[in-house]
C-alpha atoms as a PDB file:
ATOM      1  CA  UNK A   1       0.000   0.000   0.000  1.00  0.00           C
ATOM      2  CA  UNK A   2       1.191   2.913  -0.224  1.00  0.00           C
ATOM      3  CA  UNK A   3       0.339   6.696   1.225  1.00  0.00           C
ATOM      4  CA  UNK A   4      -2.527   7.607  -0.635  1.00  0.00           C
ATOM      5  CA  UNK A   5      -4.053   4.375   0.091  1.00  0.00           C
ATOM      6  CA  UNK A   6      -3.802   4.496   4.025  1.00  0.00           C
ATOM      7  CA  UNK A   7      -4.382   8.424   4.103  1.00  0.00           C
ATOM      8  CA  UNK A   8      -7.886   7.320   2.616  1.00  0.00           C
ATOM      9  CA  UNK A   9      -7.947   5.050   5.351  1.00  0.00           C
ATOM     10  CA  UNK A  10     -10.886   5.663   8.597  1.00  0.00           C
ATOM     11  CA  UNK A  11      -9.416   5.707  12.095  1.00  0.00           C
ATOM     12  CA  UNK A  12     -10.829   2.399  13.105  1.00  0.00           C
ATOM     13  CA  UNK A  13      -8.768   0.664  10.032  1.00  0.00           C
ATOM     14  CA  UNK A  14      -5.694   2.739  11.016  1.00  0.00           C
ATOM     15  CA  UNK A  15      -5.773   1.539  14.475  1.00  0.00           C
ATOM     16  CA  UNK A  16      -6.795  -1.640  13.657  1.00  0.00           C
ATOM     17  CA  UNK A  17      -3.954  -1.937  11.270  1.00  0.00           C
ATOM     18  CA  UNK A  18      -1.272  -0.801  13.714  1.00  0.00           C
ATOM     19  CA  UNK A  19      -2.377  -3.136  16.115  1.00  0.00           C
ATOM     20  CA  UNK A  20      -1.957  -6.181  14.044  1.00  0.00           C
ATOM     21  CA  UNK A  21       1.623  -5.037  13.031  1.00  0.00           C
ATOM     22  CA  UNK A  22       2.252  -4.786  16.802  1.00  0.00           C
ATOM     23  CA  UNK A  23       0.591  -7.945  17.254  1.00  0.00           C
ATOM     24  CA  UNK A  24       2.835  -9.888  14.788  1.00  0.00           C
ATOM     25  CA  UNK A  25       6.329  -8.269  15.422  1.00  0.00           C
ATOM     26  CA  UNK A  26       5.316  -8.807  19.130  1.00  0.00           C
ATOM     27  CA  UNK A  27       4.851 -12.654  18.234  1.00  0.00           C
ATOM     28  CA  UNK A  28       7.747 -12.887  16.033  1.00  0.00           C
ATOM     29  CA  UNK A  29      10.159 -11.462  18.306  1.00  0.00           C
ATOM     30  CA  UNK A  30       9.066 -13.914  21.088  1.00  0.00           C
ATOM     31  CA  UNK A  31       9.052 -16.825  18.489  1.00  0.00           C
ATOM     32  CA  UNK A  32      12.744 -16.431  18.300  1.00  0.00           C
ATOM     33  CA  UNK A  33      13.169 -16.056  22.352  1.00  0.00           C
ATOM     34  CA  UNK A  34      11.676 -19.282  22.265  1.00  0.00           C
ATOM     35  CA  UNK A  35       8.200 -18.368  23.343  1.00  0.00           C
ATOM     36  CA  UNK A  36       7.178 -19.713  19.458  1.00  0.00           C
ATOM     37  CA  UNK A  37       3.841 -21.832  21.357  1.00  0.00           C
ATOM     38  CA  UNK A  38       2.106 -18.778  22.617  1.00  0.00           C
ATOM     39  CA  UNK A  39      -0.465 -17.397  20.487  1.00  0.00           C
ATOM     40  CA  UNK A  40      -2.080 -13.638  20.497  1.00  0.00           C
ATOM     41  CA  UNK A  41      -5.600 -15.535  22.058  1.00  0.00           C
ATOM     42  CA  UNK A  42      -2.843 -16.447  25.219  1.00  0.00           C
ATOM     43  CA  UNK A  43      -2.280 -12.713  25.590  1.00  0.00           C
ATOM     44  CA  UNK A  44      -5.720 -11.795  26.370  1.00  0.00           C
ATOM     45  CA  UNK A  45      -5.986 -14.725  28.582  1.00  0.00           C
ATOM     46  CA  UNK A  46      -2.625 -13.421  30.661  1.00  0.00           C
ATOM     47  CA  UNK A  47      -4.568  -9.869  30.940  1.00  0.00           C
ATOM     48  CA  UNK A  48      -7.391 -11.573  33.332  1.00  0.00           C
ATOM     49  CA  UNK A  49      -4.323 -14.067  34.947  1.00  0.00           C
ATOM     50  CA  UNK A  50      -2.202 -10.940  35.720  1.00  0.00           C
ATOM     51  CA  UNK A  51      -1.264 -10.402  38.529  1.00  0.00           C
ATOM     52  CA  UNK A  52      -2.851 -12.529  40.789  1.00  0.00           C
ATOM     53  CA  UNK A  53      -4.650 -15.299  39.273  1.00  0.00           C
ATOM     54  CA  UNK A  54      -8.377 -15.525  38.111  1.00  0.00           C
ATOM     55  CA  UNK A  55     -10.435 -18.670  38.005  1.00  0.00           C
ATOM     56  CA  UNK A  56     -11.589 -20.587  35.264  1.00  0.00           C
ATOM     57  CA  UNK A  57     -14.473 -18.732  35.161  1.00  0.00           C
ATOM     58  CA  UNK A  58     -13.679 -15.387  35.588  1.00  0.00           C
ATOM     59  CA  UNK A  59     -11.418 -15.929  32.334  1.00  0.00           C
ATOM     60  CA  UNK A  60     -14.471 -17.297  31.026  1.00  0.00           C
ATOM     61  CA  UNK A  61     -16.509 -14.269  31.598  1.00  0.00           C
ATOM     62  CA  UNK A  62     -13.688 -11.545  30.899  1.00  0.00           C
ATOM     63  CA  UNK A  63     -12.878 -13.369  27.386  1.00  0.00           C
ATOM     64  CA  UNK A  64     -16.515 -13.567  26.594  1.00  0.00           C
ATOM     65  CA  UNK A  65     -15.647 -17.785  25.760  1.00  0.00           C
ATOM     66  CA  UNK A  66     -17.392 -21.289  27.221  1.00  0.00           C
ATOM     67  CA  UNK A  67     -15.500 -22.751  30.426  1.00  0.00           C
ATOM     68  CA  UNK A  68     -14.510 -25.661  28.146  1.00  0.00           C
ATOM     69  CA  UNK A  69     -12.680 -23.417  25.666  1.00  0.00           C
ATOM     70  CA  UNK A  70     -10.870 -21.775  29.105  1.00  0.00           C
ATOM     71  CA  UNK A  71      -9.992 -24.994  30.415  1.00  0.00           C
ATOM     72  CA  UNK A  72      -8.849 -26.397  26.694  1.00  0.00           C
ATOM     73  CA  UNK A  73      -6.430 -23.031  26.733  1.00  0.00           C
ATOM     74  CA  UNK A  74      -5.318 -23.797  30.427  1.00  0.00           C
ATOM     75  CA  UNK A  75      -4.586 -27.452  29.549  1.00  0.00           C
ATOM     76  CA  UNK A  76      -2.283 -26.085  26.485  1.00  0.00           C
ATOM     77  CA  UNK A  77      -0.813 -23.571  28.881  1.00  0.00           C
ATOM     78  CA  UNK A  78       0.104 -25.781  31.410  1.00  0.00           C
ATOM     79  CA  UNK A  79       1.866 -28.454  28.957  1.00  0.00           C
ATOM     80  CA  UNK A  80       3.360 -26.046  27.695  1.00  0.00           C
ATOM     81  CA  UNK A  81       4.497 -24.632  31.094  1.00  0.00           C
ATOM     82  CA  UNK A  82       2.947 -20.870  31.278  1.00  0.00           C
ATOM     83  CA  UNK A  83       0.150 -21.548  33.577  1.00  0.00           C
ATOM     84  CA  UNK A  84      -0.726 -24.021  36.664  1.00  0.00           C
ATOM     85  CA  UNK A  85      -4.299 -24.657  38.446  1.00  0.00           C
ATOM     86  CA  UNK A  86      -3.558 -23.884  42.823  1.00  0.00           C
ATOM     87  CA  UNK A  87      -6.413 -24.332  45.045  1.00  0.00           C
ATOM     88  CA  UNK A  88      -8.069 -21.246  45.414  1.00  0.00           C
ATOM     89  CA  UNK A  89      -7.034 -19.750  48.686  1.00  0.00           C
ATOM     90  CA  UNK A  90     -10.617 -18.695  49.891  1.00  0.00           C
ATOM     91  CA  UNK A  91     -12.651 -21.207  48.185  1.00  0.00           C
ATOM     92  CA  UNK A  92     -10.471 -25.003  48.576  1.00  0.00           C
ATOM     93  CA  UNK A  93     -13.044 -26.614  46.467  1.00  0.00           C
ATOM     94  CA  UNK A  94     -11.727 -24.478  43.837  1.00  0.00           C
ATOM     95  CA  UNK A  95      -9.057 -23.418  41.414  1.00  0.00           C
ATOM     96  CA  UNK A  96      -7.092 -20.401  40.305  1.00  0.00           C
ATOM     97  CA  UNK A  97      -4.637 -20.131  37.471  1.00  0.00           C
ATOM     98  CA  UNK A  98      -1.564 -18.182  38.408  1.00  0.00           C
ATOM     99  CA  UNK A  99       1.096 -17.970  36.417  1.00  0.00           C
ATOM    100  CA  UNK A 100       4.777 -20.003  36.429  1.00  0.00           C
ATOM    101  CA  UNK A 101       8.056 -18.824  36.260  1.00  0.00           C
ATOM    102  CA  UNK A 102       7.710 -19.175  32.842  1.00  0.00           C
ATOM    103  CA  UNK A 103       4.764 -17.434  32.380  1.00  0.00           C
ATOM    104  CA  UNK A 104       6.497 -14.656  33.950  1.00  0.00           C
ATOM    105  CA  UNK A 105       9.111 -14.561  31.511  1.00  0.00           C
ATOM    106  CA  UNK A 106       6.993 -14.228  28.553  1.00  0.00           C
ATOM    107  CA  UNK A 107       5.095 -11.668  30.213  1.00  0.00           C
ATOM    108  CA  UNK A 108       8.861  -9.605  30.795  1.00  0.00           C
ATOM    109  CA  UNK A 109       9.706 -10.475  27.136  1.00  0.00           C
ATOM    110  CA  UNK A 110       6.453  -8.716  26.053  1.00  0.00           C
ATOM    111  CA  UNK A 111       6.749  -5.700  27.994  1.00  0.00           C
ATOM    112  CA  UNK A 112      10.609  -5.013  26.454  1.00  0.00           C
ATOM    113  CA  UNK A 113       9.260  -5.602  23.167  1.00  0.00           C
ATOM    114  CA  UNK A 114       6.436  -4.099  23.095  1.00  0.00           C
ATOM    115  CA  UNK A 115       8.419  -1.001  24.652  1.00  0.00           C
ATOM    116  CA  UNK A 116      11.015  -1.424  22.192  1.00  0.00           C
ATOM    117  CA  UNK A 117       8.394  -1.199  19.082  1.00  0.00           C
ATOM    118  CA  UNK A 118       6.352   2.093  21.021  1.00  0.00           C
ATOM    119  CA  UNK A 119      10.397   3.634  21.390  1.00  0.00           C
ATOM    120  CA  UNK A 120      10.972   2.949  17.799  1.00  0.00           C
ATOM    121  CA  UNK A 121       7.375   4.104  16.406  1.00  0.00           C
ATOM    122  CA  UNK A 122       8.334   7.359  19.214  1.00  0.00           C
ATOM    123  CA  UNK A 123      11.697   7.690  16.788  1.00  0.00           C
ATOM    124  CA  UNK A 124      10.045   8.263  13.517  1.00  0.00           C
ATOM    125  CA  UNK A 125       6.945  10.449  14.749  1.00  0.00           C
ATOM    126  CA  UNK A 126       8.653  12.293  17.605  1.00  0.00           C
ATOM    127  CA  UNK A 127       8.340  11.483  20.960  1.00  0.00           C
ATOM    128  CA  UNK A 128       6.104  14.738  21.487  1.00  0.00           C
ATOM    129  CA  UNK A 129       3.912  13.443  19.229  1.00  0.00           C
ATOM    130  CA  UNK A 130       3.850   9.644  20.572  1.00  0.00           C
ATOM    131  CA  UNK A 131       3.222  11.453  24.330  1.00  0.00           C
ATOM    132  CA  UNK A 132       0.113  13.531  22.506  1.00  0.00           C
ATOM    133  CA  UNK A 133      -1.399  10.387  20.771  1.00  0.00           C
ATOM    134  CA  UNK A 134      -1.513   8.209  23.568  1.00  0.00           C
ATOM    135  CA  UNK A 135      -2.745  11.196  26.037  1.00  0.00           C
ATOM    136  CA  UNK A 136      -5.507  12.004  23.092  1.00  0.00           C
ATOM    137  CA  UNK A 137      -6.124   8.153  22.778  1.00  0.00           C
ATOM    138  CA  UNK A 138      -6.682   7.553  26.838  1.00  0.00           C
ATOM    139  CA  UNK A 139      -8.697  10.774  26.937  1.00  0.00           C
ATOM    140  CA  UNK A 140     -11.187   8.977  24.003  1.00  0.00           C
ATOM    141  CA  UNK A 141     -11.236   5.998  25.929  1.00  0.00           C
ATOM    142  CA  UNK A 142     -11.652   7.087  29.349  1.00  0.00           C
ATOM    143  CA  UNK A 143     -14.847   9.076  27.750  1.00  0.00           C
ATOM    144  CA  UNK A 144     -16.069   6.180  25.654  1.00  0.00           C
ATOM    145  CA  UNK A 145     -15.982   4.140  29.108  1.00  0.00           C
ATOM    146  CA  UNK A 146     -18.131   6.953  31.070  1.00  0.00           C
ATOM    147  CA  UNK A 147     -15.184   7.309  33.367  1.00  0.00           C
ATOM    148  CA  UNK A 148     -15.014   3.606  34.229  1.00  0.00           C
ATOM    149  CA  UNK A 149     -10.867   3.092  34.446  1.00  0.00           C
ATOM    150  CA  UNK A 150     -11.625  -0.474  35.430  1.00  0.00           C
ATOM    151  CA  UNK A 151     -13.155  -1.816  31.846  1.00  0.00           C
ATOM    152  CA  UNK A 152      -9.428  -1.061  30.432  1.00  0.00           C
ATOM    153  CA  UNK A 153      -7.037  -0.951  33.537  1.00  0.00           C
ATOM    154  CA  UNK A 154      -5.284  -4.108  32.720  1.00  0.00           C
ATOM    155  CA  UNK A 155      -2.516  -3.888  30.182  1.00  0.00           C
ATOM    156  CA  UNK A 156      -2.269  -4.443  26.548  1.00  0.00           C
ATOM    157  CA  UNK A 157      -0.728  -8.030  25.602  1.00  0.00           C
END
């Protein structure tokens, strides 16, 4: 594409498209740190896990999926060594996913990269500009959410 075609672009395509290129270099870039199992889907999943733990249906309810599809993604998470099931501490007929040591590694790896990719985009806009985007953007979002910091307070896989 090239600059005619994205200036002709809506905002909604424009963000959406800079998301996905996030989105893949993110998964790229922890492909080759050896994270190549974990999926963008896993993300959104770590959001609800983060930082304490959520149960299977709390994931359930915050990803908007059955409890079978949560506990299919848990099963793939724990194989693969992200996630494990603890008794829930209030409720002992229960479980909570927390994450492992390794889960915690991938969520580090994400945070550099993604900070890497927002210091590079920063680079060829200005980091005046980057600071006035993302203020603009929160301000849109805090309205669009009636003030309600708690229906986007966790962060961004």
């Amino acid at each position: 594409m090239n600059d005619q075609v994205f200036s002709d672009l809506d905002l909604t395509s424009l963000l959406s498209l800079s998301y996905n290129s996030t989105i893949n270099e993110l998964h790229e870039k922890l492909s080759e740190l050896g994270f190549d199992d974990i999926r963008p889907a896993h993300g959104f999943m770590f959001k609800c896990i983060i930082p304490n733990g959520a149960t299977g249906i709390e994931i359930s309810e915050y990803l908007g999926i059955t409890k079978q599809a949560v506990s299919k993604m848990v099963d793939f998470l724990e194989k693969s060594g992200y996630v494990m099931r603890q008794t829930h501490p209030t409720d002992k007929r229960g479980k909570i996913i927390v994450l492992t040591e390794r889960g915690w590694l991938v969520v580090k790896a994400k945070e550099k990269i993604l900070t890497e990719i927002e210091g590079r985009w920063s680079a060829k806009i200005g980091s005046e500009r980057m600071q006035v985007l993302k203020g603009d953007l929160l301000k849109i979002i805090f309205k669009e959410n009636e003030g309600e910091y708690s229906s986007f307070s966790r962060p961004i896989w």
